[in-house]
PDB file of N, CA and C in Angstrom:
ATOM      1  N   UNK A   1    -157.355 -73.577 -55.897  1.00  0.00           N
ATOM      2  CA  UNK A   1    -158.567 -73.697 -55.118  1.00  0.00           C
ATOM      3  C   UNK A   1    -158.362 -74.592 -53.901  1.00  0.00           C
ATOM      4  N   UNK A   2    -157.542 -75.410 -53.532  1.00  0.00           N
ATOM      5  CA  UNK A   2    -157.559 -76.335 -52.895  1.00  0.00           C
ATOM      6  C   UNK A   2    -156.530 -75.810 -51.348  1.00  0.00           C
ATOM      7  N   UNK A   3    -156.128 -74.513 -51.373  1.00  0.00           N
ATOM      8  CA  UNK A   3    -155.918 -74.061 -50.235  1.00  0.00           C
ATOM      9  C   UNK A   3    -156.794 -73.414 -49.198  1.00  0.00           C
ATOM     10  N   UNK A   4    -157.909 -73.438 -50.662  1.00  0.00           N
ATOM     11  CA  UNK A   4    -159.357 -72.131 -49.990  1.00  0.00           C
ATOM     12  C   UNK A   4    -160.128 -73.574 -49.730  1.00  0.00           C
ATOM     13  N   UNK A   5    -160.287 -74.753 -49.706  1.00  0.00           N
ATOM     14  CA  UNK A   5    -160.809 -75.483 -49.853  1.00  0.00           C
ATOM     15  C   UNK A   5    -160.564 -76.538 -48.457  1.00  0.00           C
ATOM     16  N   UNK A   6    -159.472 -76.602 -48.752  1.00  0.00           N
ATOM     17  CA  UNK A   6    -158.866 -77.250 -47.089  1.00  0.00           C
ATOM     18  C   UNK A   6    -157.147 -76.513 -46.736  1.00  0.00           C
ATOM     19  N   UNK A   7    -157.515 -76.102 -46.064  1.00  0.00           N
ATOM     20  CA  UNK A   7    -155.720 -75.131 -46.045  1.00  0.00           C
ATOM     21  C   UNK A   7    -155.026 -75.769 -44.830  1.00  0.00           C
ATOM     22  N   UNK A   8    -155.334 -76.437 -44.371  1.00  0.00           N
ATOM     23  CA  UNK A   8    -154.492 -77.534 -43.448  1.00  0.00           C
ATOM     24  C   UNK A   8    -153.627 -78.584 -44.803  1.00  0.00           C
ATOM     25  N   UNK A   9    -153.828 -78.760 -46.183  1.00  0.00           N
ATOM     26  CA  UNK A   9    -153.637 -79.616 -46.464  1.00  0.00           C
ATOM     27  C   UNK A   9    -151.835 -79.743 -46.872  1.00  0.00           C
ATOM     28  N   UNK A  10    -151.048 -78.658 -46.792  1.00  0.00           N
ATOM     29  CA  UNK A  10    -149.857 -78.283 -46.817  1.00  0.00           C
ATOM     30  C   UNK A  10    -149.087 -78.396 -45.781  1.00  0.00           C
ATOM     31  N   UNK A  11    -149.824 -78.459 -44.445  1.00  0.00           N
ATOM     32  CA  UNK A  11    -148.861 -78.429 -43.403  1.00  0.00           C
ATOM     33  C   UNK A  11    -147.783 -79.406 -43.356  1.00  0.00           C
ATOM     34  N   UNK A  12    -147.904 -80.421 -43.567  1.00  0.00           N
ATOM     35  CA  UNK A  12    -147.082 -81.741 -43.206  1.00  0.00           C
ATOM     36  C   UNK A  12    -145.874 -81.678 -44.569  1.00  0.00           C
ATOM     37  N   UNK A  13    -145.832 -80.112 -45.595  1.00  0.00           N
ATOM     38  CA  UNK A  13    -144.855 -80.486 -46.694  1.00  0.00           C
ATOM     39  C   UNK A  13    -143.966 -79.763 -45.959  1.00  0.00           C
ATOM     40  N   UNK A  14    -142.510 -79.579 -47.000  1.00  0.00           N
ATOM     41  CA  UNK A  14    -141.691 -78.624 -46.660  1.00  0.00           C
ATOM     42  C   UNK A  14    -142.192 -77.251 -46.935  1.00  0.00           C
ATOM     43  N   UNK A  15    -141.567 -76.070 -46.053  1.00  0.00           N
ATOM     44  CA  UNK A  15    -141.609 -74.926 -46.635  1.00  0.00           C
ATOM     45  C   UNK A  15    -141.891 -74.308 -47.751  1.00  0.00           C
ATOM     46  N   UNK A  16    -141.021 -74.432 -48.472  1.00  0.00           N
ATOM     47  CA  UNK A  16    -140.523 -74.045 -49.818  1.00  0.00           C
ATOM     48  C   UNK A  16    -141.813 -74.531 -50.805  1.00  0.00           C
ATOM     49  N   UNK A  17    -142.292 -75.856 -50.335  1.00  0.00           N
ATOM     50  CA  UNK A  17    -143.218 -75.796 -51.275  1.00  0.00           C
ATOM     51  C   UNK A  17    -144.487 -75.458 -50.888  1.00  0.00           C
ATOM     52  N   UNK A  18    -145.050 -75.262 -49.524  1.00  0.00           N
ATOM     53  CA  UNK A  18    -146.038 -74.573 -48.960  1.00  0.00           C
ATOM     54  C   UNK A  18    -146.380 -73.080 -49.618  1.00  0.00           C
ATOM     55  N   UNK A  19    -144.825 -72.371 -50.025  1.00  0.00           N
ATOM     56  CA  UNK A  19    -144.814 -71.037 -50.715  1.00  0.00           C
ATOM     57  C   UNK A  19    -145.075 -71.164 -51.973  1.00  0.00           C
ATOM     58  N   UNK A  20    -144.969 -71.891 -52.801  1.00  0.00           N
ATOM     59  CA  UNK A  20    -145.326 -72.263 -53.929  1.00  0.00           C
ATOM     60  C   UNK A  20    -146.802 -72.674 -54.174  1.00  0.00           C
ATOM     61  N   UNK A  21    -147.286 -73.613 -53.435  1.00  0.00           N
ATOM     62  CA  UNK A  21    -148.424 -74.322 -53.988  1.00  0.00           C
ATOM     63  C   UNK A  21    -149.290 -73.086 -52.933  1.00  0.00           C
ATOM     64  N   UNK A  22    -149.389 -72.300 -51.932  1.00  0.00           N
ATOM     65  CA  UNK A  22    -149.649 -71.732 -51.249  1.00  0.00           C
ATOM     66  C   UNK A  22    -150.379 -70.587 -51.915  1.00  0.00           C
ATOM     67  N   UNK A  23    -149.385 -70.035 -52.995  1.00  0.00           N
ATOM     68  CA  UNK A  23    -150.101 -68.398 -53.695  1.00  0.00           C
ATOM     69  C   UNK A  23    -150.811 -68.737 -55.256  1.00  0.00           C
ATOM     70  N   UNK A  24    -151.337 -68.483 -55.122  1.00  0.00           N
ATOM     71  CA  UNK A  24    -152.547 -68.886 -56.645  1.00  0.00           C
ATOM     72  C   UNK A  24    -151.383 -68.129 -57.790  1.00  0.00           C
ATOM     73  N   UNK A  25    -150.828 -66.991 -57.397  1.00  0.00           N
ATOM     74  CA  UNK A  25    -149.923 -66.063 -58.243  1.00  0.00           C
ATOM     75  C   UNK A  25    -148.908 -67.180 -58.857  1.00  0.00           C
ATOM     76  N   UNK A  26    -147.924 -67.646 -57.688  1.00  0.00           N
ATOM     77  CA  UNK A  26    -147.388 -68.551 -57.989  1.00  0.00           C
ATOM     78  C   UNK A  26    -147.510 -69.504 -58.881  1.00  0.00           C
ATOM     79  N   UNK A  27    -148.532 -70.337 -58.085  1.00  0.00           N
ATOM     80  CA  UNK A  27    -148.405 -71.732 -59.338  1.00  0.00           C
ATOM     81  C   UNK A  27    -149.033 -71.601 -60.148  1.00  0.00           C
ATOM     82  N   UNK A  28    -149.929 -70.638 -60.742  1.00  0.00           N
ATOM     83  CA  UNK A  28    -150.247 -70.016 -62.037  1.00  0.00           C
ATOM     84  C   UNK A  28    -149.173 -69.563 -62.704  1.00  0.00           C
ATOM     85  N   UNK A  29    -147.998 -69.308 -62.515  1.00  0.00           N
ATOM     86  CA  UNK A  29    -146.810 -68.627 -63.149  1.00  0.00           C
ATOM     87  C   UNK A  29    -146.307 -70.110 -63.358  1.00  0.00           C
ATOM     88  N   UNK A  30    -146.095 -70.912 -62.385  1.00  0.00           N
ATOM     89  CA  UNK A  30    -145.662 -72.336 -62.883  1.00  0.00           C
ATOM     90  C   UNK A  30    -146.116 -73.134 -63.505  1.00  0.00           C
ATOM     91  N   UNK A  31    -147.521 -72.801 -63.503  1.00  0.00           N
ATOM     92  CA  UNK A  31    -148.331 -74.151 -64.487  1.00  0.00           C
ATOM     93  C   UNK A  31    -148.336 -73.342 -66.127  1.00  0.00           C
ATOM     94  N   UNK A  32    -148.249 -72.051 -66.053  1.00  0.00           N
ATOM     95  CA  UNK A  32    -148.132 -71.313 -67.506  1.00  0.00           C
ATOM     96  C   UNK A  32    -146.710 -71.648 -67.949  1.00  0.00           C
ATOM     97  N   UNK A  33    -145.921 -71.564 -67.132  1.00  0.00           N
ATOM     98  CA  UNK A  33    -144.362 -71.970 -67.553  1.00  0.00           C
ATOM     99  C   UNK A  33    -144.108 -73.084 -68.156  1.00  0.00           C
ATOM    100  N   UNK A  34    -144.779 -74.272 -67.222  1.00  0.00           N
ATOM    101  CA  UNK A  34    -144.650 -75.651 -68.046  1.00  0.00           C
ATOM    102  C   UNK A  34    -145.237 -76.256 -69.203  1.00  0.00           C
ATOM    103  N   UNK A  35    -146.515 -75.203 -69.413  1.00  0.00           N
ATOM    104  CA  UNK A  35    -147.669 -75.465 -70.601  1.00  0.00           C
ATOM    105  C   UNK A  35    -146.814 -75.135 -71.880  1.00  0.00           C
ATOM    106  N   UNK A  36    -146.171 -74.005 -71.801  1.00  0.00           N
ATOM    107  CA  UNK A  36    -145.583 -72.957 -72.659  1.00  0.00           C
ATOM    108  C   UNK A  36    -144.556 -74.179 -72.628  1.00  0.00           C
ATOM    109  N   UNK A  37    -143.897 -74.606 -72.331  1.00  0.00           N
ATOM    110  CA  UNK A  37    -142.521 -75.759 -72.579  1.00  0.00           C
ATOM    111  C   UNK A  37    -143.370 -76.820 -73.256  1.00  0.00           C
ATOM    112  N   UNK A  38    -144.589 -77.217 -72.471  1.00  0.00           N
ATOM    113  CA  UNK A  38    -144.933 -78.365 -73.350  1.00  0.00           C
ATOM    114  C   UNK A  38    -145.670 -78.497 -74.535  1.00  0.00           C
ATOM    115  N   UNK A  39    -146.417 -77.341 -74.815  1.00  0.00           N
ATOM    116  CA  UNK A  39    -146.771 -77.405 -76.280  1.00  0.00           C
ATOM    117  C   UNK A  39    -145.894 -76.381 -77.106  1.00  0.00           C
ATOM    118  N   UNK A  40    -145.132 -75.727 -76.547  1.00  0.00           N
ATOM    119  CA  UNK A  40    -144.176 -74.738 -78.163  1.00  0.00           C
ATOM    120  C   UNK A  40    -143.139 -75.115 -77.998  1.00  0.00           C
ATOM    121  N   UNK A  41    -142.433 -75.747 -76.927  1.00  0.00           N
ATOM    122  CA  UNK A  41    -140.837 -75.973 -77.271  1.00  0.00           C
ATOM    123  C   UNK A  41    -140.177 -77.546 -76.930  1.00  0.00           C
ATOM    124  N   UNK A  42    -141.496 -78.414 -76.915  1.00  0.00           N
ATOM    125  CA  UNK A  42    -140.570 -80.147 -76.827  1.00  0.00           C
ATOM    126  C   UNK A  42    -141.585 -80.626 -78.217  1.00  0.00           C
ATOM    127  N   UNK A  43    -140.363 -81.666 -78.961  1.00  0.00           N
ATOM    128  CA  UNK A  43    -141.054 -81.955 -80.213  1.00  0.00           C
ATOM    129  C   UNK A  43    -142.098 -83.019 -80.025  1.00  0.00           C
ATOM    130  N   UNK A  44    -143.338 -82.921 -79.414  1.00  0.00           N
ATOM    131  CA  UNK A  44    -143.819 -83.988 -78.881  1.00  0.00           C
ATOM    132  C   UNK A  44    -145.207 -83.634 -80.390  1.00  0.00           C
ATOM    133  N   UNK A  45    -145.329 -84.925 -80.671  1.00  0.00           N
ATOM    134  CA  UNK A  45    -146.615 -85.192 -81.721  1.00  0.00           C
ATOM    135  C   UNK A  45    -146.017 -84.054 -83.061  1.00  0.00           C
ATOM    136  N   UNK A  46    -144.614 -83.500 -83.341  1.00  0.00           N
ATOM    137  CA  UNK A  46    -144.212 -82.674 -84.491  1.00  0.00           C
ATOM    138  C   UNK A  46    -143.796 -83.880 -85.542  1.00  0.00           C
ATOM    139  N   UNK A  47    -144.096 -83.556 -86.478  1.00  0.00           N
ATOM    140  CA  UNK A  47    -143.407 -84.416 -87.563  1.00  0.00           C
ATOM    141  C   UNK A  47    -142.066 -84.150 -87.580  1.00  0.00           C
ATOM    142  N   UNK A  48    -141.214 -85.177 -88.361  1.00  0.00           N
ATOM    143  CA  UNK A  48    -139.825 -84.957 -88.383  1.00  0.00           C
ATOM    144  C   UNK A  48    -139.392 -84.423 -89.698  1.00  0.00           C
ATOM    145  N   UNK A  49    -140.013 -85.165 -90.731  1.00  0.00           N
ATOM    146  CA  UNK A  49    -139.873 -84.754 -92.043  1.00  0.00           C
ATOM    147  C   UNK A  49    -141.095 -83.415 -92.797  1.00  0.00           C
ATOM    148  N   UNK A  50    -141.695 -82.463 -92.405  1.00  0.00           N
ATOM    149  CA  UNK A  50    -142.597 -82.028 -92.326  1.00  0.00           C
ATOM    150  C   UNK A  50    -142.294 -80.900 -93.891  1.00  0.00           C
ATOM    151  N   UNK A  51    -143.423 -81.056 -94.574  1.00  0.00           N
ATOM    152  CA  UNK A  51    -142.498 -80.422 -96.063  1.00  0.00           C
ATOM    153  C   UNK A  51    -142.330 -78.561 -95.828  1.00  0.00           C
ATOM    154  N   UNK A  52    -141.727 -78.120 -96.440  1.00  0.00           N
ATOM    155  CA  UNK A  52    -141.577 -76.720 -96.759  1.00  0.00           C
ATOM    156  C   UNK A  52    -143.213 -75.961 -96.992  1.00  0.00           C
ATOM    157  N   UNK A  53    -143.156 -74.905 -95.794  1.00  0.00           N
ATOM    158  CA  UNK A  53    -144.053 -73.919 -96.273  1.00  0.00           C
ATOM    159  C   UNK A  53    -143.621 -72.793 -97.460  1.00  0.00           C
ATOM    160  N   UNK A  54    -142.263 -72.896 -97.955  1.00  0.00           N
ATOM    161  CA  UNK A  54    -141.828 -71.774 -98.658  1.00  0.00           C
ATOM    162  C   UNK A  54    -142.675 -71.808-100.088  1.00  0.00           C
ATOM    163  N   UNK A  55    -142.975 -70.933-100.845  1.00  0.00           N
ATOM    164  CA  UNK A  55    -143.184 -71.325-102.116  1.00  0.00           C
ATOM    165  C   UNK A  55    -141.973 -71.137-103.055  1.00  0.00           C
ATOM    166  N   UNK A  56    -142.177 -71.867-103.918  1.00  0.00           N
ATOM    167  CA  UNK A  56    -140.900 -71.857-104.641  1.00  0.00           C
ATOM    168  C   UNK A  56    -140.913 -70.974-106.143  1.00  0.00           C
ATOM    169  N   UNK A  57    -140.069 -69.783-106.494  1.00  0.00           N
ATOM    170  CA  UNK A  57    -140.482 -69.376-107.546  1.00  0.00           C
ATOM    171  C   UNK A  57    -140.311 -70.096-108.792  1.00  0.00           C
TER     172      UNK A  57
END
């Protein structure tokens, strides 16, 4: 929202990230990318010792 909001506010970055923060497509693909890393694949708040879901016959 904040390009539709003030779109001067990128000028003064580099390129590269003007194209990035620039397309809603974009950093929606990047902010889903990093969500997806930070809650399913870093052990953050997982137990270490966490018991077996198996049942045992």
């Amino acid at each position: 929202m904040l390009p539709v909001v003030a779109p001067s506010v990128y000028h003064g970055l580099p390129q590269w990230f003007q194209t990035i923060a620039g397309s809603a497509i974009t950093s929606a693909t990047l902010t889903a990318f990093a969500l997806n890393l930070l809650f399913n694949h870093l052990p953050l708040g997982q137990p270490t010792d966490a018991p077996s879901t198996e049942a045992t016959p």
